[in-house]
Protein backbone atom coordinates (compact mmCIF):
# COMPACT_ATOMS: atom_id res chain seq x y z
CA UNK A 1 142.42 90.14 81.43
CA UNK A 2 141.00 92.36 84.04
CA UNK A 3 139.45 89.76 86.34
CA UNK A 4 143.18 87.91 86.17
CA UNK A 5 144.99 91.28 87.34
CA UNK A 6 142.31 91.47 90.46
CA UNK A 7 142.79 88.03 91.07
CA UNK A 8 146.61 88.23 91.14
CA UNK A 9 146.67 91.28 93.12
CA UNK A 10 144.05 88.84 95.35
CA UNK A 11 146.59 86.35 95.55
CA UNK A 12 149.64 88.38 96.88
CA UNK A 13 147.75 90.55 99.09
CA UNK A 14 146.18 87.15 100.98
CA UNK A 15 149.56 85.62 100.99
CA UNK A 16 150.30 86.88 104.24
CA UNK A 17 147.16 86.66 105.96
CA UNK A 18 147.51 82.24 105.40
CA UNK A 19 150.63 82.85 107.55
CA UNK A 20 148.26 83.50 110.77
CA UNK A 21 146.14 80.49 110.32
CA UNK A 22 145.55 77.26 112.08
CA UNK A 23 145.25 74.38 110.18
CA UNK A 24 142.08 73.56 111.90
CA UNK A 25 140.90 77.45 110.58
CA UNK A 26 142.67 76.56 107.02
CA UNK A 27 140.06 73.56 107.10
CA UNK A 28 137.27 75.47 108.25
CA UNK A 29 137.75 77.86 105.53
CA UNK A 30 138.40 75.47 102.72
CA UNK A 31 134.96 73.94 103.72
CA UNK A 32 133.22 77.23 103.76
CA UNK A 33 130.22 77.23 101.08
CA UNK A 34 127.39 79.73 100.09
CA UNK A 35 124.05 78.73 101.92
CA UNK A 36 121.43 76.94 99.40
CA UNK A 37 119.06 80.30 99.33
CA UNK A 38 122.18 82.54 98.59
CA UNK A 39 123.54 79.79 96.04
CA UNK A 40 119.68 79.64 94.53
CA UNK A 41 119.38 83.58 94.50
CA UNK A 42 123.33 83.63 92.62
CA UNK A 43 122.54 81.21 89.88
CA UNK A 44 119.32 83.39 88.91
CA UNK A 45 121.16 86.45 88.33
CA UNK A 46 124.08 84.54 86.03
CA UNK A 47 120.64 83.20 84.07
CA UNK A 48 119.59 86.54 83.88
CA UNK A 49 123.08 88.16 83.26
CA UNK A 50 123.95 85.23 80.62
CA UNK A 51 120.53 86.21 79.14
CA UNK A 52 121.12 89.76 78.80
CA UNK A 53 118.35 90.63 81.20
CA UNK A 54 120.34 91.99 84.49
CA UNK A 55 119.03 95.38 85.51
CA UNK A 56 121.28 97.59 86.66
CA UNK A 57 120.58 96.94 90.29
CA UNK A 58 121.09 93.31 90.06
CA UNK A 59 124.13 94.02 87.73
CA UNK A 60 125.63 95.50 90.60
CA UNK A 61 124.49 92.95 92.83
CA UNK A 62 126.02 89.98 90.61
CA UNK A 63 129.13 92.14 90.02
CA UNK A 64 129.35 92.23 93.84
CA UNK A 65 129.00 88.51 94.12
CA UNK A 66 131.39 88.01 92.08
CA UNK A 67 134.17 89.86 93.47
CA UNK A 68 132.93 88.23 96.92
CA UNK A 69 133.50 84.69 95.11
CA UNK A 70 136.71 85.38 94.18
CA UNK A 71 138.04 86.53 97.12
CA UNK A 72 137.07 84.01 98.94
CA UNK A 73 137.82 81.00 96.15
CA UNK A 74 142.00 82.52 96.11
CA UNK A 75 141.28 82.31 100.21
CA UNK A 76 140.30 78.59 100.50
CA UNK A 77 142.81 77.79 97.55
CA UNK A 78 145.50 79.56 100.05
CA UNK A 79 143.45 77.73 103.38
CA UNK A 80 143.82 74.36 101.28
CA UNK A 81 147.48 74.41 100.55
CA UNK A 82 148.01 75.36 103.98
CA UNK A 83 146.22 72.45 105.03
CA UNK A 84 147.84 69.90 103.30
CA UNK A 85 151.53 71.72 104.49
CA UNK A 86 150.47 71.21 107.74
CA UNK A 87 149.14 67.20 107.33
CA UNK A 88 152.46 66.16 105.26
């Protein structure tokens, strides 16, 4: 229920930043993907954190991930409707 409310307040508070881009940058961004080390590094901690096993450093680090993830999933959603807009 939480993560929802973030990622609706997400949502309306990027709605006006897809206003001020390109739809060469709305492509750009809807391409954009975590680097294989970074993506290698993530999926450890959600074995550990699925596992029960996080410590509190690397729950903090996962939670941070996380948040990261979403804000830039609700971006590249945004980027991607933008994008097709702009090639219709």
């Amino acid at each position: 229920m939480i993560e929802s409310v973030h990622t609706d307040v997400l949502d309306r508070v990027l709605d006006p930043f897809t206003h001020c881009l390109t739809p060469e940058v709305a492509r750009r961004i809807a391409d954009l993907r975590a680097d294989a080390e970074m993506q290698a590094h993530v999926d450890e901690l959600a074995s550990k954190a699925n596992e029960g096993r996080l410590s509190e450093r690397e729950r903090a680090e996962y939670d941070t991930y996380r948040s990261a993830f979403r804000f830039v999933t609700i971006l590249q959603a945004k980027a991607r409707s933008l994008f097709k807009q702009a090639s219709a």
